[in-house]
Structure formats: C-alpha cells, structure tokens
Protein backbone atom coordinates (compact mmCIF):
# COMPACT_ATOMS: atom_id res chain seq x y z
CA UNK A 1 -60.21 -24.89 62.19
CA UNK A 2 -61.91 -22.75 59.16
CA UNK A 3 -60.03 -19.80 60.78
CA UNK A 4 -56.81 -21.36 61.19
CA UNK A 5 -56.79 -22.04 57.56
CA UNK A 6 -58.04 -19.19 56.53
CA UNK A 7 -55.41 -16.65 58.62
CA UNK A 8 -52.76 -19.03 56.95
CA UNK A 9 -53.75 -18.28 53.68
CA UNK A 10 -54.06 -14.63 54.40
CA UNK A 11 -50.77 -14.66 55.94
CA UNK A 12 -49.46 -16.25 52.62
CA UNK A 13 -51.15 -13.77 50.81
CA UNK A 14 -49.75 -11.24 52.59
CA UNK A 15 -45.79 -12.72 52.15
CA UNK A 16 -46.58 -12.78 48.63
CA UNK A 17 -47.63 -9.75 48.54
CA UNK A 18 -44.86 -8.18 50.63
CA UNK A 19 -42.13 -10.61 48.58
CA UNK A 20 -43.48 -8.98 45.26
CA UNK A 21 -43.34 -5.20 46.61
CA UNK A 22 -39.70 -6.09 47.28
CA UNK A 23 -39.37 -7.28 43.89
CA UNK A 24 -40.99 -4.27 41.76
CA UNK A 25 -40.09 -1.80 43.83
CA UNK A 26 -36.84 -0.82 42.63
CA UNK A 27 -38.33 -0.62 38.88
CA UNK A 28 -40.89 1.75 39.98
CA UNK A 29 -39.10 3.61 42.70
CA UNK A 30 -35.82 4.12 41.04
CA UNK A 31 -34.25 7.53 40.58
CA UNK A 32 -31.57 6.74 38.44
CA UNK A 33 -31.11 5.81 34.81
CA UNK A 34 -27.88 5.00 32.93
CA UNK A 35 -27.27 4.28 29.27
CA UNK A 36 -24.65 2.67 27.24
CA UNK A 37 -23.18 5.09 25.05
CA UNK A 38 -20.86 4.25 21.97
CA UNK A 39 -18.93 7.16 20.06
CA UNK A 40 -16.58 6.04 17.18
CA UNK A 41 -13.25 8.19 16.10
CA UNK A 42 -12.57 7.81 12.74
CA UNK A 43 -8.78 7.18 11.50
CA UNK A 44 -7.81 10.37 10.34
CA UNK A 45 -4.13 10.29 8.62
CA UNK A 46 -2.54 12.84 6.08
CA UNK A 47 0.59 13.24 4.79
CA UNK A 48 2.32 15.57 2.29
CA UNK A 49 5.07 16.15 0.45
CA UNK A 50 7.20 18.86 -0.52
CA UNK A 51 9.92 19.02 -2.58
CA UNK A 52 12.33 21.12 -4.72
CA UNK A 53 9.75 19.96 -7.55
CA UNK A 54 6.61 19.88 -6.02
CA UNK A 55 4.41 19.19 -3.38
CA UNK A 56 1.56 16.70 -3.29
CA UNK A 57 -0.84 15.38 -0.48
CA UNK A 58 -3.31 12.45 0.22
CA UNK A 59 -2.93 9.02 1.79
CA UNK A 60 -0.37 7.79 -1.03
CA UNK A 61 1.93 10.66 -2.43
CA UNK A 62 4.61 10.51 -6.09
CA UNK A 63 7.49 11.81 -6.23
CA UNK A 64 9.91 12.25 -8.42
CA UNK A 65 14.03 12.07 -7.83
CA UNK A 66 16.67 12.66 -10.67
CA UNK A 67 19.74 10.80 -9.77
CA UNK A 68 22.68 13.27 -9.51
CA UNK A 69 25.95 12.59 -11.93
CA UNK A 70 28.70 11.69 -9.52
CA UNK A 71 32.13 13.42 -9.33
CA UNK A 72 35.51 11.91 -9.54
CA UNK A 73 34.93 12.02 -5.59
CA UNK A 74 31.75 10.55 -5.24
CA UNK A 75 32.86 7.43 -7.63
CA UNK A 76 35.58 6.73 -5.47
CA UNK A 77 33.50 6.74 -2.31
CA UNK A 78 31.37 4.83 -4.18
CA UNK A 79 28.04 7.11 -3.29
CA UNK A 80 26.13 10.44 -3.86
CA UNK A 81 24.22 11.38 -1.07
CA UNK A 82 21.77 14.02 -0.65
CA UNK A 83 20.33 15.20 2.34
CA UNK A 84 17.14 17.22 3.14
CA UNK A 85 15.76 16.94 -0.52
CA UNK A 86 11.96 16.29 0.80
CA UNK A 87 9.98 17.12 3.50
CA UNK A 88 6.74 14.68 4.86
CA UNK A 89 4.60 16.17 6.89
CA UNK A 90 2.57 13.66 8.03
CA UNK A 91 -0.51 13.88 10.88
CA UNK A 92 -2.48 11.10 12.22
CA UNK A 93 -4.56 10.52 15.41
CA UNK A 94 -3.39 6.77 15.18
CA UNK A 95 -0.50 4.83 15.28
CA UNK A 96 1.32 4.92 11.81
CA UNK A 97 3.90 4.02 8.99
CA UNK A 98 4.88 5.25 6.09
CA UNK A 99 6.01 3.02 3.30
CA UNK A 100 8.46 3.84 0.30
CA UNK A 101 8.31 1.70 -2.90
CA UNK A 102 9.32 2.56 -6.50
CA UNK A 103 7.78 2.64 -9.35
CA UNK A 104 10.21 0.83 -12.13
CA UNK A 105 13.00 -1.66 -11.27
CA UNK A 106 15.56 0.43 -12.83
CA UNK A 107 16.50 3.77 -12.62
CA UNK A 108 17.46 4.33 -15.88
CA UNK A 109 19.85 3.09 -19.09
CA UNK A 110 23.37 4.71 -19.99
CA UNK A 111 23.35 6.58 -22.64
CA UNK A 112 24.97 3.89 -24.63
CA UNK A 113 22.39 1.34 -23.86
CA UNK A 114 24.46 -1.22 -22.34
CA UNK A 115 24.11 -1.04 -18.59
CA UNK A 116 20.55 -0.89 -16.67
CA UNK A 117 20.98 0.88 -13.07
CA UNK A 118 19.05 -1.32 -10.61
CA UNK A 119 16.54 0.73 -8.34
CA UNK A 120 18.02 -0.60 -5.45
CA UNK A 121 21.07 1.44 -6.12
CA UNK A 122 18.95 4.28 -4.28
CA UNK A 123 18.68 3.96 -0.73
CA UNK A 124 16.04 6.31 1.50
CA UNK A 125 16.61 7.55 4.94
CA UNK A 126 13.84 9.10 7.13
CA UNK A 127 14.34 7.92 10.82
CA UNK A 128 17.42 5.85 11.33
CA UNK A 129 19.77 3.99 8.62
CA UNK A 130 19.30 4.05 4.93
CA UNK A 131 16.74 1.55 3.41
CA UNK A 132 17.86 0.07 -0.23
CA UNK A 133 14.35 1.10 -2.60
CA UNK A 134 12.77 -1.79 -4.59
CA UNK A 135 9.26 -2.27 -6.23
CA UNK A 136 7.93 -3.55 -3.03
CA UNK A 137 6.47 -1.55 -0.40
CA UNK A 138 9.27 -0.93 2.82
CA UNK A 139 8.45 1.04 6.16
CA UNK A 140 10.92 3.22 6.92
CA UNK A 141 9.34 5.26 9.64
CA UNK A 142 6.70 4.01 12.05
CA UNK A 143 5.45 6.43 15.30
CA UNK A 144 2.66 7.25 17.70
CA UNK A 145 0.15 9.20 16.62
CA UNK A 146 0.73 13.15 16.44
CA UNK A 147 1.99 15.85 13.78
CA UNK A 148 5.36 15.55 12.00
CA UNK A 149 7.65 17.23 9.87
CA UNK A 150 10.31 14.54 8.79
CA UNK A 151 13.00 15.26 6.34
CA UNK A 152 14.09 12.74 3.59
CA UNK A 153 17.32 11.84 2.75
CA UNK A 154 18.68 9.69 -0.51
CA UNK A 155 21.68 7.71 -1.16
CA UNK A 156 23.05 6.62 -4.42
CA UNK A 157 25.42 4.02 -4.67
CA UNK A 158 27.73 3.89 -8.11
CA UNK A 159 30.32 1.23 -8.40
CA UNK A 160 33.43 2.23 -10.64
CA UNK A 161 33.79 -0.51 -12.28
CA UNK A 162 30.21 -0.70 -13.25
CA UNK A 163 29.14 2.78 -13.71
CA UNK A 164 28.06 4.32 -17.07
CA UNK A 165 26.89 7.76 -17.78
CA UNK A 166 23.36 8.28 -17.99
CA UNK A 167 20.02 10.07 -17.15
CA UNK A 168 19.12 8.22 -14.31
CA UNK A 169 15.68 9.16 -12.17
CA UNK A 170 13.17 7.08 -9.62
CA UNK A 171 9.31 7.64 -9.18
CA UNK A 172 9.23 7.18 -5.78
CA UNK A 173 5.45 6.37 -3.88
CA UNK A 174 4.73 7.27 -0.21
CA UNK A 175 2.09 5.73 1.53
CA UNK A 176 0.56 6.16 4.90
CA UNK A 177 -1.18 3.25 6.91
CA UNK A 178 -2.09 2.47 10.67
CA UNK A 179 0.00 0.13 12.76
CA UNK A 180 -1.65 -3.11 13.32
C-alpha cells in the first residue's frame, strides 16, 4: 500500500513537473524578441509670400494691397480686378488651410472725409470663386499635404453711386493651419 501511494505521488510529481516545463519553456527557449516601437512626425507647414512689394514667410504672413483707382470702365462694371498680384507658396506634410483676414474694417476714407470703404468691398480668390475679406479669419484654400505655388487674385467692388475718390489700401494676414 506504502508503494502505491508513494508511485502516485511520484507520478504527481512528475506531471507537475512535466506541466511546469511546458509552461517556462517558451520564456527560456525562445528565439525571438519583438518590441513596440513609436516614432512621432512633427507637423511641418510653411508658407510664403511674394509680392510686387515684398515677400515674407512663417506660419502667419502680412501683406499689404493698395486698392487701384477705377476707370470710367471699371465703375460701370462695378469692379477692379487684379489677377496674379501674389504668389503663396505654401508646403506642408499635413493636411492644410490657409486663412485670409484683414486687418482694419475699412479700407480707407475719401479724400473728403465723408464716405468709409468697407473691407468687404475686397474680395480674394485663390482656388475657386472670390471670397468677400472681413476682420474674421476665412479659408479660402484647403488641400492634401504636398508643395504649392498658388497665385492670388483680388477683386474690388465700387458702386457708382457710392464711390468717392480716395487712397484706399488693406493689410491683409495669411495664416496656415492643419485640417482637423
């Protein structure tokens, strides 16, 4: 009987044993290792300007645009509109938009001091249709992420009936962000 019980517990020693070399094994015996490894990309955006005036870079470029007088023509079209009169080069490795907002709410007085031109008189146009200018920022280009040369143009609207002679100008800001 003392041997039964005795080759039972050897025998459960022995599954125990066998159970645990099953279990550790691997950790010991393994050839293979593998690691978690994390790598971060910064956002990396730039964007310039360039001009007949000037040329500036950075995340958030100034500008400056002197309203043209309008002819006899222009009046009664109701518009001056110039095209190509900046260039933004912009590069990011993210998607992006550029926003366009002005600096003062008016882009000037007449000379005679009666009549205020409203900002939004000047429209931009990057990409698309023409986008009235106010204080507040606007997008008015949004793409994928890459290098770009995009020509600006502006529009300035005059009403006849309205318009007075003046030195008329907007300081225009730029700024590049990511998409969310």
């Amino acid at each position: 009987m003392r041997q039964k019980v005795f080759v039972k517990k050897i025998l459960l020693i022995g599954i125990i044993i066998v159970a645990l070399s099953f279990s550790i094994l691997p950790a010991f015996g393994s050839d293979s290792v593998s690691h978690k490894i994390i790598v971060k990309i910064p956002v990396i955006q730039a964007m310039s300007i360039e001009t007949r005036n000037a040329t500036s870079s950075g995340e958030e470029v100034v500008t400056r645009y002197e309203v043209p007088n309008p002819s006899d023509e222009d009046l009664a079209r109701g518009y001056v509109e110039n095209e190509d009169v900046a260039t933004l080069a912009v590069t990011s490795n993210v998607d992006w938009k550029v926003t366009v907002r002005a600096k003062n709410r008016y882009l000037g007085t007449s000379y005679d001091g009666t009549y205020k031109k409203p900002v939004s008189d000047l429209l931009v146009r990057c990409i698309g249709g023409y986008e009235p200018v106010t204080t507040h920022s606007k997008v008015i280009v949004e793409k994928e992420p890459g290098i770009f040369n995009l020509d600006l143009d502006y529009k300035t609207k005059f009403h006849r009936q309205e318009y007075k002679p003046g030195s008329y100008d907007a300081t225009l800001v730029y700024t590049i962000s990511s998409r969310a």
